[in-house]
N, C-alpha and C. Protein backbone atom coordinates (compact mmCIF):
# COMPACT_ATOMS: atom_id res chain seq x y z
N UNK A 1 19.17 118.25 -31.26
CA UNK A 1 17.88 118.27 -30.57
C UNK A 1 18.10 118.01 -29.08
N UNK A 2 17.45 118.85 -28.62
CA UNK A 2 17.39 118.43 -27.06
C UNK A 2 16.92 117.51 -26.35
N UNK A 3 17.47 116.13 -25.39
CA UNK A 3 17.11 115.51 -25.09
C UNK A 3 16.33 115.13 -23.70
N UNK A 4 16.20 116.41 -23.47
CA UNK A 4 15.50 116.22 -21.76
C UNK A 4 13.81 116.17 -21.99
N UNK A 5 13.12 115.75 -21.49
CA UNK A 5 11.95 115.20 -21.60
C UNK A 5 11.12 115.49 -20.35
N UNK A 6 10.05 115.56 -20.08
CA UNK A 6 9.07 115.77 -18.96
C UNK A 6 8.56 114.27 -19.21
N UNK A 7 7.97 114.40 -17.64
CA UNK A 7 7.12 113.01 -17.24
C UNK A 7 5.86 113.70 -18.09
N UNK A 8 4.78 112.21 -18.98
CA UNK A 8 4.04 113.02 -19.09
C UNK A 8 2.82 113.10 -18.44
N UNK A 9 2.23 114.06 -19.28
CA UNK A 9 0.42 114.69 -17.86
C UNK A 9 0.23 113.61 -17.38
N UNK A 10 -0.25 113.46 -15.78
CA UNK A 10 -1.26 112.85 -15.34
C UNK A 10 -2.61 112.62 -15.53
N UNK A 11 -2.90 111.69 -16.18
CA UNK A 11 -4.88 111.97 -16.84
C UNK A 11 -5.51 110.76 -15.72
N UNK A 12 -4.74 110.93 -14.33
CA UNK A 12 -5.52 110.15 -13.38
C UNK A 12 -5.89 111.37 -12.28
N UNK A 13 -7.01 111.00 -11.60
CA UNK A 13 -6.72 112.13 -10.40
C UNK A 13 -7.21 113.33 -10.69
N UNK A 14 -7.32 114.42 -9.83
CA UNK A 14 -7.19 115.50 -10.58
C UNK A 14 -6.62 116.39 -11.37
N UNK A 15 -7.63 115.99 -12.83
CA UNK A 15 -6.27 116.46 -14.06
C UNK A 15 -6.61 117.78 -14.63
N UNK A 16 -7.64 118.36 -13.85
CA UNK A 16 -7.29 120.25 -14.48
C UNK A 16 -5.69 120.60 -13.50
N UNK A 17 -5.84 119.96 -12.00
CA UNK A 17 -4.62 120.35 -11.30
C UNK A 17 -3.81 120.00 -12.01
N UNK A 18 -3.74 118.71 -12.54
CA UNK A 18 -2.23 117.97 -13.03
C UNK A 18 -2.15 119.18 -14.41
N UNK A 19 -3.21 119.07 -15.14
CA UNK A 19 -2.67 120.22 -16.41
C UNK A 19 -1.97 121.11 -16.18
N UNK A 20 -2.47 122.23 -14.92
CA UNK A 20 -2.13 123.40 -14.55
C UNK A 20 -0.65 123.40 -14.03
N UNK A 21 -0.11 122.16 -13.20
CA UNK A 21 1.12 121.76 -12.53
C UNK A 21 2.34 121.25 -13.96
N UNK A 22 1.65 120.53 -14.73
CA UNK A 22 2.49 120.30 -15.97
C UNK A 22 2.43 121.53 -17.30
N UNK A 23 1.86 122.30 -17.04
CA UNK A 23 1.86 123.08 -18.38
C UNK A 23 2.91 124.34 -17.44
N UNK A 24 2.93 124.48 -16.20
CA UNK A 24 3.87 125.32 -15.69
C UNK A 24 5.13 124.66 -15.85
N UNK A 25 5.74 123.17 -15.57
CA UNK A 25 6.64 122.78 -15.58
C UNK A 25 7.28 122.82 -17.20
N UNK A 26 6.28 122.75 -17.88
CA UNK A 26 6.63 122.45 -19.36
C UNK A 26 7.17 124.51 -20.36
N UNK A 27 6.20 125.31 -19.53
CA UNK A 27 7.11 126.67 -19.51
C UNK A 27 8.08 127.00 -19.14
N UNK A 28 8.86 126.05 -17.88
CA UNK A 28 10.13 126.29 -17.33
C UNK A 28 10.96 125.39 -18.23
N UNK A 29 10.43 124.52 -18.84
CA UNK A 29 11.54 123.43 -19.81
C UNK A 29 11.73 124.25 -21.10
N UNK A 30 10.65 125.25 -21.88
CA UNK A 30 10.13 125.77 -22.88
C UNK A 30 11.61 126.99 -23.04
N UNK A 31 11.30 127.48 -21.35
CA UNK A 31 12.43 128.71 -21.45
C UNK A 31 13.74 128.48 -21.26
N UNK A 32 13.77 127.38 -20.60
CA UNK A 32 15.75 126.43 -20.34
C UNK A 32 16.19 125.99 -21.88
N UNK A 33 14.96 125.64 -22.40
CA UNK A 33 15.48 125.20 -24.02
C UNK A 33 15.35 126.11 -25.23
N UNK A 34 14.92 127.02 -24.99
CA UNK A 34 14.88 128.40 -25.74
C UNK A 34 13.39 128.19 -26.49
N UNK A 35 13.04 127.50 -26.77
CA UNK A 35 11.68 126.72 -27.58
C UNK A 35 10.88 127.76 -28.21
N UNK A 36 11.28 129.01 -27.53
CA UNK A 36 10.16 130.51 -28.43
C UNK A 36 10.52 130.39 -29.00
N UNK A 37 12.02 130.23 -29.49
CA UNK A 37 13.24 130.99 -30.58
C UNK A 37 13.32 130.08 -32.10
N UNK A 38 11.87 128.57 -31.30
CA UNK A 38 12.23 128.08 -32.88
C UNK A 38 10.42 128.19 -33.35
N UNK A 39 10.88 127.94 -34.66
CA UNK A 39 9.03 128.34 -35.14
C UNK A 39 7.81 127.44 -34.75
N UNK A 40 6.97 127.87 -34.54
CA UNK A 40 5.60 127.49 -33.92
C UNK A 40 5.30 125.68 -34.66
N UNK A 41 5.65 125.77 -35.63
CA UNK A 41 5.73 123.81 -35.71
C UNK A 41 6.30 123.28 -34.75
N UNK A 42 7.43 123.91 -34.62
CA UNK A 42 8.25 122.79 -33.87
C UNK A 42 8.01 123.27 -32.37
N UNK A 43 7.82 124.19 -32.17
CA UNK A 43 7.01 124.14 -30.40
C UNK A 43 5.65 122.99 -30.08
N UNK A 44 5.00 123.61 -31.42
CA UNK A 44 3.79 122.68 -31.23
C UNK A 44 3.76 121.15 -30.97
N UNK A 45 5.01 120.85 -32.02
CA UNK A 45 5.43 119.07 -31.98
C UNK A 45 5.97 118.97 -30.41
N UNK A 46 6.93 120.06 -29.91
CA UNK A 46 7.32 119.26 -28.87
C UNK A 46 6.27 119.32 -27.48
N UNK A 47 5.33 120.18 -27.79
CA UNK A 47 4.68 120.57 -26.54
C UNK A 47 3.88 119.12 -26.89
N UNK A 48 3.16 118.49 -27.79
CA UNK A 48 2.06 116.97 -28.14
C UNK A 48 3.75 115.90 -28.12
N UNK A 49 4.51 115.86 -27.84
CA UNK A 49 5.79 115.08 -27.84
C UNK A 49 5.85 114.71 -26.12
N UNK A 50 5.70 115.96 -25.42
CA UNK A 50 6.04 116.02 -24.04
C UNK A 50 4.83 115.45 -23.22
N UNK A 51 3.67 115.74 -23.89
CA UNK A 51 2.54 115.48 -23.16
C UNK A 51 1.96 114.08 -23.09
N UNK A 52 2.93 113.20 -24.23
CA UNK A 52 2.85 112.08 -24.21
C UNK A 52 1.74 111.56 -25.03
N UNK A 53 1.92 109.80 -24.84
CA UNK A 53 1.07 109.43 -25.87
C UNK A 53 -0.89 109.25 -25.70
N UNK A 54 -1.02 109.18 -24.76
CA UNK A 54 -2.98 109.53 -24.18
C UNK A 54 -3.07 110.94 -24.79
N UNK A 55 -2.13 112.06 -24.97
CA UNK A 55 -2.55 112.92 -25.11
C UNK A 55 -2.74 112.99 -26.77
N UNK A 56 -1.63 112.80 -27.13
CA UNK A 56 -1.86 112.29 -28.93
C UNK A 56 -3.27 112.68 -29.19
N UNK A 57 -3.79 111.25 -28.45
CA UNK A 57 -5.38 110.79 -28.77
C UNK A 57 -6.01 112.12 -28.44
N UNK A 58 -6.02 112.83 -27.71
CA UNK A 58 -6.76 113.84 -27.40
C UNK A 58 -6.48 114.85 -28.16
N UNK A 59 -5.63 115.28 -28.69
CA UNK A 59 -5.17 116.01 -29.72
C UNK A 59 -5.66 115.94 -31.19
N UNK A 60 -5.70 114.51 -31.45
CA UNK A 60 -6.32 114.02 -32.34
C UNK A 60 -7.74 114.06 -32.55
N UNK A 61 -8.35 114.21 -31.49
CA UNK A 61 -10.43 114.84 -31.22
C UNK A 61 -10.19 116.05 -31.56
N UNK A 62 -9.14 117.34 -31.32
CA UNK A 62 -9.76 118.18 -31.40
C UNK A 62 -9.78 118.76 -33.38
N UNK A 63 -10.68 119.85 -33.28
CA UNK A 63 -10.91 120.48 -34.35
C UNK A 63 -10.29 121.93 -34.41
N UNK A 64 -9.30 121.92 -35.73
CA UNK A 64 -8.82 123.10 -36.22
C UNK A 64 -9.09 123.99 -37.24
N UNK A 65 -9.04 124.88 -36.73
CA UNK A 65 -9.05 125.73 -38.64
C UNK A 65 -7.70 125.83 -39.32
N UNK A 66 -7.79 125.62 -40.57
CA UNK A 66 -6.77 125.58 -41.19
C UNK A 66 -5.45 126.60 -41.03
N UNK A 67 -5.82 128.11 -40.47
CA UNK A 67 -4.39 128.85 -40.10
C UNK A 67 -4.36 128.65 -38.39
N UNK A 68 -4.99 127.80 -37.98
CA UNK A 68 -4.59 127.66 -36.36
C UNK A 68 -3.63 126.08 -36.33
N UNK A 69 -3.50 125.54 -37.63
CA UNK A 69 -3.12 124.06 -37.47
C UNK A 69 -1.83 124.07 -36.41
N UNK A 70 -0.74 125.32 -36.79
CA UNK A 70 0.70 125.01 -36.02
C UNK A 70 0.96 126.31 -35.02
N UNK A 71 -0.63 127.02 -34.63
CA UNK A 71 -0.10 128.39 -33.74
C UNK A 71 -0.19 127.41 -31.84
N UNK A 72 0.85 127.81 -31.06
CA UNK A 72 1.24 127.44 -30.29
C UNK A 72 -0.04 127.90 -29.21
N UNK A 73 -0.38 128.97 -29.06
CA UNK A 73 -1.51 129.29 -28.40
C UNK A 73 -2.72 128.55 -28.53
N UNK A 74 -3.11 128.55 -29.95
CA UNK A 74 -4.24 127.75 -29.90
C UNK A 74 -4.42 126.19 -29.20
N UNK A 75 -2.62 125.48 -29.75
CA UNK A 75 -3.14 124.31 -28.89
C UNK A 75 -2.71 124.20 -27.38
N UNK A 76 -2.04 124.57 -26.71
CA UNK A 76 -2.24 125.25 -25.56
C UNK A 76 -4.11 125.49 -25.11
N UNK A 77 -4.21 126.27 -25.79
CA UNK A 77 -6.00 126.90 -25.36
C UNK A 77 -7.27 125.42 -25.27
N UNK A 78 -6.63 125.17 -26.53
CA UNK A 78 -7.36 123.42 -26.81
C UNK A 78 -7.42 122.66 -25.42
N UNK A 79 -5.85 122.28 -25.40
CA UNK A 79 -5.88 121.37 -24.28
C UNK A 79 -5.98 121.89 -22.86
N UNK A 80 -6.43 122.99 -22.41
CA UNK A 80 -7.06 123.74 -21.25
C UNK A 80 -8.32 123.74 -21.48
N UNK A 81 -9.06 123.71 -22.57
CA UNK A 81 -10.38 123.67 -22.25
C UNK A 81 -10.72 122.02 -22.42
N UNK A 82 -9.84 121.35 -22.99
CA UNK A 82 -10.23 119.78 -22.76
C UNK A 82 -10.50 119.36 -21.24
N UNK A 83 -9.38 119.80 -20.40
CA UNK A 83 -8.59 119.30 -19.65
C UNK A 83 -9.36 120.04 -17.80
N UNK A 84 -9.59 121.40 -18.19
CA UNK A 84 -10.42 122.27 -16.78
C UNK A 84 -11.62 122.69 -17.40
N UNK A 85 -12.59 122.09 -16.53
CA UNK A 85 -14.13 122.63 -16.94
C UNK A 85 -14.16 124.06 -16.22
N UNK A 86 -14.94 124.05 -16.71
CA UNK A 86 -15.76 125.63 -16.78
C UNK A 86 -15.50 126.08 -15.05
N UNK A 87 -15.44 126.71 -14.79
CA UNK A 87 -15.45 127.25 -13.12
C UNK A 87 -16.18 127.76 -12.78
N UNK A 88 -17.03 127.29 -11.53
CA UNK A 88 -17.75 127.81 -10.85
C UNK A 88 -17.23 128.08 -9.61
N UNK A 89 -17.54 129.38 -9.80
CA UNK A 89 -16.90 130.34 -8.49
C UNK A 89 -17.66 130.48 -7.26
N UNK A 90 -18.90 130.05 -7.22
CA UNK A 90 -19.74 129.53 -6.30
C UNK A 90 -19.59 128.44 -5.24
N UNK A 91 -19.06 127.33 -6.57
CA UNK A 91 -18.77 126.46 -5.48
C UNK A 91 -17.29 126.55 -5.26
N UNK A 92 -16.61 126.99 -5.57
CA UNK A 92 -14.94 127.51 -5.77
C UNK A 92 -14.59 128.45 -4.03
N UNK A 93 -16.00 129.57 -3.98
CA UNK A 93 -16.12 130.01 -3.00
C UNK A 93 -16.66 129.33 -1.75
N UNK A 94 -17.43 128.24 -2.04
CA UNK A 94 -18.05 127.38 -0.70
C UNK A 94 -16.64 126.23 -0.12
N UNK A 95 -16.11 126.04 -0.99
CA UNK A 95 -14.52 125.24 -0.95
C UNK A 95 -13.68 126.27 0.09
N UNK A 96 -13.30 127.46 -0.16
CA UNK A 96 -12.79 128.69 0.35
C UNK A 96 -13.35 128.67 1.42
N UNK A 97 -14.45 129.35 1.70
CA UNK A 97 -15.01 129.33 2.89
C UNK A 97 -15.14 128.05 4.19
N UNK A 98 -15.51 127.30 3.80
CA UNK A 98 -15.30 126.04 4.17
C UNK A 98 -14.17 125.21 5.10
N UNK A 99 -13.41 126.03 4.54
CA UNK A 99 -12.09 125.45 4.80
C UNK A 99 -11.39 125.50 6.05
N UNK A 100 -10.98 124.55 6.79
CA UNK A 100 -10.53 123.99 8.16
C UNK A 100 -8.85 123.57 7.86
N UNK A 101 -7.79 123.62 8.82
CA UNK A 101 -6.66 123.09 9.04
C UNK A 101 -6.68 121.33 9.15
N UNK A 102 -7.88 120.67 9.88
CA UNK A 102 -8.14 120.00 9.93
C UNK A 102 -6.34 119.25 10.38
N UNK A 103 -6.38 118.17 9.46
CA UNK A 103 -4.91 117.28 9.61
C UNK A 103 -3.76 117.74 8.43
N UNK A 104 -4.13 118.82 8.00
CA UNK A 104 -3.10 119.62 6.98
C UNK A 104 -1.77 120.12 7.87
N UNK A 105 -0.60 120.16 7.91
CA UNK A 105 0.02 120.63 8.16
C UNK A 105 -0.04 122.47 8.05
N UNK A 106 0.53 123.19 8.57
CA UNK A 106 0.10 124.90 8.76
C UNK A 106 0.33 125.30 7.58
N UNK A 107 2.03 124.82 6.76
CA UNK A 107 2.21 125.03 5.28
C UNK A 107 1.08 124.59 4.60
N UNK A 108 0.97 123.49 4.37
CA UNK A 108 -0.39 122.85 3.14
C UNK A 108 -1.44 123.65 3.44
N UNK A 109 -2.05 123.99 4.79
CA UNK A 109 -3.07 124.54 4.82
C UNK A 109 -3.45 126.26 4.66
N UNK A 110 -1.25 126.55 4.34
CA UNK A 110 -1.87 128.45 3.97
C UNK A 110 -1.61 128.33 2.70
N UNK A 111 -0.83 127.10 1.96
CA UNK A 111 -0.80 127.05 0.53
C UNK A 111 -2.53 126.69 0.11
N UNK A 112 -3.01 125.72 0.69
CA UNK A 112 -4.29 125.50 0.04
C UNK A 112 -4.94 126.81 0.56
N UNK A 113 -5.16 127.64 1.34
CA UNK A 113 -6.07 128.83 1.39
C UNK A 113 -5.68 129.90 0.49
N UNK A 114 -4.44 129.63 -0.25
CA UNK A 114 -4.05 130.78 -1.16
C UNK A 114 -4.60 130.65 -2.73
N UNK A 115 -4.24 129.28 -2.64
CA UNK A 115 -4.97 128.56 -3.92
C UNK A 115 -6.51 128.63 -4.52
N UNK A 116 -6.99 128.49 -3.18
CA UNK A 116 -8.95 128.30 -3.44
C UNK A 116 -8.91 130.17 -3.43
N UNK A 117 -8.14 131.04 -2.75
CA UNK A 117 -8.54 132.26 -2.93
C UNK A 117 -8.29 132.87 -4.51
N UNK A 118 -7.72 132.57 -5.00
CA UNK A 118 -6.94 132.79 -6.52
C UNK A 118 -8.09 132.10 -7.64
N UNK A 119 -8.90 130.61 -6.90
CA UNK A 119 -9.64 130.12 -7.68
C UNK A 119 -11.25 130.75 -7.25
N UNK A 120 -11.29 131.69 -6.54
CA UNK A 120 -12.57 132.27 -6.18
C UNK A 120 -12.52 133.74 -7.05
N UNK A 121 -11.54 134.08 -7.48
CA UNK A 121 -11.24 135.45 -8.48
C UNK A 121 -12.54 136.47 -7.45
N UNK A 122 -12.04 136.75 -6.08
CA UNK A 122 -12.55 137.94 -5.76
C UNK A 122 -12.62 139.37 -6.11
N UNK A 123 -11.07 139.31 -7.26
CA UNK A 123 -11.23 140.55 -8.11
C UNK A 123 -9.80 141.40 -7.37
N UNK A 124 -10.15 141.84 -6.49
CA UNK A 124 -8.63 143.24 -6.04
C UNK A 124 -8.10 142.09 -5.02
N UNK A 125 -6.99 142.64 -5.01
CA UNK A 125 -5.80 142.00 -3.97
C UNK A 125 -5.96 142.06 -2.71
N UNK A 126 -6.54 143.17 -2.61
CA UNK A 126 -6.67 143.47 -1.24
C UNK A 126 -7.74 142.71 -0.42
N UNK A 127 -8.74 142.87 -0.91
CA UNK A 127 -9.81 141.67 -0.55
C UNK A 127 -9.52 140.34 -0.27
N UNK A 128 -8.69 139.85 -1.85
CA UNK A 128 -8.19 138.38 -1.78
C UNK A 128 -7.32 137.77 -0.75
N UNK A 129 -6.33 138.96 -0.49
CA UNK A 129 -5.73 138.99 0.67
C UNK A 129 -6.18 138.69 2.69
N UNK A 130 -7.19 139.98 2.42
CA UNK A 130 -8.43 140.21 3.81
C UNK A 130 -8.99 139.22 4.09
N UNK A 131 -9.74 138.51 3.11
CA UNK A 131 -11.16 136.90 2.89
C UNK A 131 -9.65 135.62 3.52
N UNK A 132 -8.65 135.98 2.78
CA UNK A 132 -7.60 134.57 3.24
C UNK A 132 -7.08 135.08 4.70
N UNK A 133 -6.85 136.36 5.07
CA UNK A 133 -6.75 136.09 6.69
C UNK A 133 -7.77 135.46 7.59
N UNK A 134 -8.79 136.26 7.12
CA UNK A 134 -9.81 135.56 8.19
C UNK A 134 -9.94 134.27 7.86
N UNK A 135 -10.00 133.67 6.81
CA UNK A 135 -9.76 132.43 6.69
C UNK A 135 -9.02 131.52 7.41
N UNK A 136 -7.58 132.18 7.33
CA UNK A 136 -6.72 131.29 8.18
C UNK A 136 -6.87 131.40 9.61
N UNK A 137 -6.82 132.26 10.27
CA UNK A 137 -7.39 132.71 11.67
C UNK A 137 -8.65 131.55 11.97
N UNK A 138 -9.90 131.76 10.80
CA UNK A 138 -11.11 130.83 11.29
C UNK A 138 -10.40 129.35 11.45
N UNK A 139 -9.72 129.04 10.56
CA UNK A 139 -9.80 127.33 10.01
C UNK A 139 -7.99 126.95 10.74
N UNK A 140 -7.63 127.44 11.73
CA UNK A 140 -6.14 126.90 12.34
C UNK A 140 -6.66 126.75 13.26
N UNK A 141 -6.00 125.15 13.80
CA UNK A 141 -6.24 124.17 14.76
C UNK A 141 -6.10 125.31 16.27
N UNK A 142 -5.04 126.04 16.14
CA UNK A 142 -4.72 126.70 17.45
C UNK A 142 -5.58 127.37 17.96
N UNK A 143 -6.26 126.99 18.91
CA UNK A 143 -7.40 128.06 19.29
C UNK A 143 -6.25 129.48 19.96
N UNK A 144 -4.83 128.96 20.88
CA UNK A 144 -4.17 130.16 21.46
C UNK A 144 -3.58 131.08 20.51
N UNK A 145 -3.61 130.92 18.79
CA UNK A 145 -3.27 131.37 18.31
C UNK A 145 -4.04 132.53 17.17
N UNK A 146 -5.17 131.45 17.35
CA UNK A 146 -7.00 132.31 16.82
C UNK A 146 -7.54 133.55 17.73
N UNK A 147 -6.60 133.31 19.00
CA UNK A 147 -7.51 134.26 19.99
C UNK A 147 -6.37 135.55 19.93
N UNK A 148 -5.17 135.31 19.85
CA UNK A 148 -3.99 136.09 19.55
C UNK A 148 -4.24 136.80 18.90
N UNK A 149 -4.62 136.41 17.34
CA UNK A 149 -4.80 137.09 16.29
C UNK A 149 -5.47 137.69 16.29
N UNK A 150 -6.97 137.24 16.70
CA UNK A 150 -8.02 137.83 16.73
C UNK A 150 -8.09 139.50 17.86
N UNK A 151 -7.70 139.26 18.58
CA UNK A 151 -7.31 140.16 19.60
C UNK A 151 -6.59 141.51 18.92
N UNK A 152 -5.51 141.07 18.22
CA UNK A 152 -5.04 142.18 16.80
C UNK A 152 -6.31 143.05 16.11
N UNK A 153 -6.95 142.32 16.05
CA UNK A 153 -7.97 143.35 15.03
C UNK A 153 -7.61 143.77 13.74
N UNK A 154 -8.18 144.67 13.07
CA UNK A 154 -7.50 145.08 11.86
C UNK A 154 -6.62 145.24 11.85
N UNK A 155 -5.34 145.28 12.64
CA UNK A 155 -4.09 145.36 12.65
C UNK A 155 -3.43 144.41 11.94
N UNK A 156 -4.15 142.87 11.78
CA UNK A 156 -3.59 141.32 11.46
C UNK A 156 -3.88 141.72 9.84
N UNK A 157 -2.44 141.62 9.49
CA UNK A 157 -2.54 141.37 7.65
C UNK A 157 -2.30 139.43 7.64
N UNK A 158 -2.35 139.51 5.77
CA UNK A 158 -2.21 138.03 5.78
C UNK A 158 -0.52 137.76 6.45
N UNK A 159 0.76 138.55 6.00
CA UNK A 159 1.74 138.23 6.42
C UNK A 159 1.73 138.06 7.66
N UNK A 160 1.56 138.99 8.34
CA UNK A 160 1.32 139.17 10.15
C UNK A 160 1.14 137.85 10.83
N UNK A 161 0.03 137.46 10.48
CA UNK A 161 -1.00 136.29 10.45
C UNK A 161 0.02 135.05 10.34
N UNK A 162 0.41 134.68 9.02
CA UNK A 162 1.06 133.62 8.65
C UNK A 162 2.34 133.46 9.13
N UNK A 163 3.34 135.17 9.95
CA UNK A 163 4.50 134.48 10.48
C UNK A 163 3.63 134.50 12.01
N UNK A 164 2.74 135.05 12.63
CA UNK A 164 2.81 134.54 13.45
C UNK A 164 2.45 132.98 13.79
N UNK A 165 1.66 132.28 12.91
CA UNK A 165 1.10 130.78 12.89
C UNK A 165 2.36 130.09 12.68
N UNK A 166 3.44 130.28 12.44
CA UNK A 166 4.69 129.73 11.87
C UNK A 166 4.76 129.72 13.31
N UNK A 167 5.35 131.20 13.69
CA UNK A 167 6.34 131.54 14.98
C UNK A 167 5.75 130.18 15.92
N UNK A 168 4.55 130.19 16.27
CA UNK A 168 3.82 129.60 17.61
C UNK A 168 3.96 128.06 17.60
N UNK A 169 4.11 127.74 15.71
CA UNK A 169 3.92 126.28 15.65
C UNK A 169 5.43 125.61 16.23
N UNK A 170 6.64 126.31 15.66
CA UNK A 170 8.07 125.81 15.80
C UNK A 170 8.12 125.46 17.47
């Protein structure tokens, strides 16, 4: 048996993030340890093994049907809908919009504009892409670098955009 172990979930804080941050880490442990390759019991045990013991308890609330007791998806699905409420893309989008550089560093603040754009599900790429330039352009501290850009015109993609906010900051 394999002995490497994950820290488990965070159920302080924000814990749809912490779910979303640990159920990715726990797919990269899933595929280093081969874990598809053994049958759906024993994924299931180790995925309620890894998640630790608060989660037990939560595991223990939910309700199964009798051929979902050991399918790996279902409890997966379980503990995502325990864990992230429902989304509203409304206010998902007023978060997005909203959004300023403020005291974020330029990284944190094009990682967080990529994030709230992904959690606004505008639908095509291209859009999602377009809404996060102007975004970043509106909400970076640099006004010499807002006026730069801006001056581009449709010419400014998100890449364009983001090495030039790099280039100006170094």
């Amino acid at each position: 048996m394999d002995r490497k172990i994950l820290q488990p979930i965070n159920l302080k804080g924000n814990v749809a993030e912490n779910w979303r941050t640990w159920k990715q880490r726990f797919e990269i442990y899933a595929t280093a340890v081969e874990l598809d390759k053994k049958v759906e019991k024993i994924q299931c045990a180790q995925l309620l093994h890894q998640l630790g013991e608060e989660c037990i308890k939560i595991y223990n609330s939910f309700n199964f049907q009798e051929e979902e007791k050991n399918k790996i998806t279902v409890l997966k699905q379980k503990f995502e809908d325990h864990f992230v409420p429902k989304k509203n893309k409304i206010y998902e989008r007023y978060k997005f919009f909203s959004a300023r550089q403020e005291d974020k560093t330029l990284e944190q603040f094009i990682t967080y504009l990529k994030n709230e754009a992904d959690e606004c599900e505008f639908g095509e790429v291209k859009l999602t892409e377009e809404l996060t330039t102007t975004m970043l352009i509106i909400g970076i501290k640099d006004e010499a670098v807002r006026e730069r850009l801006l001056q581009e015109g449709d010419n400014v993609t998100l890449t364009k955009a983001i090495e030039t906010c790099i280039i100006t900051e170094t």
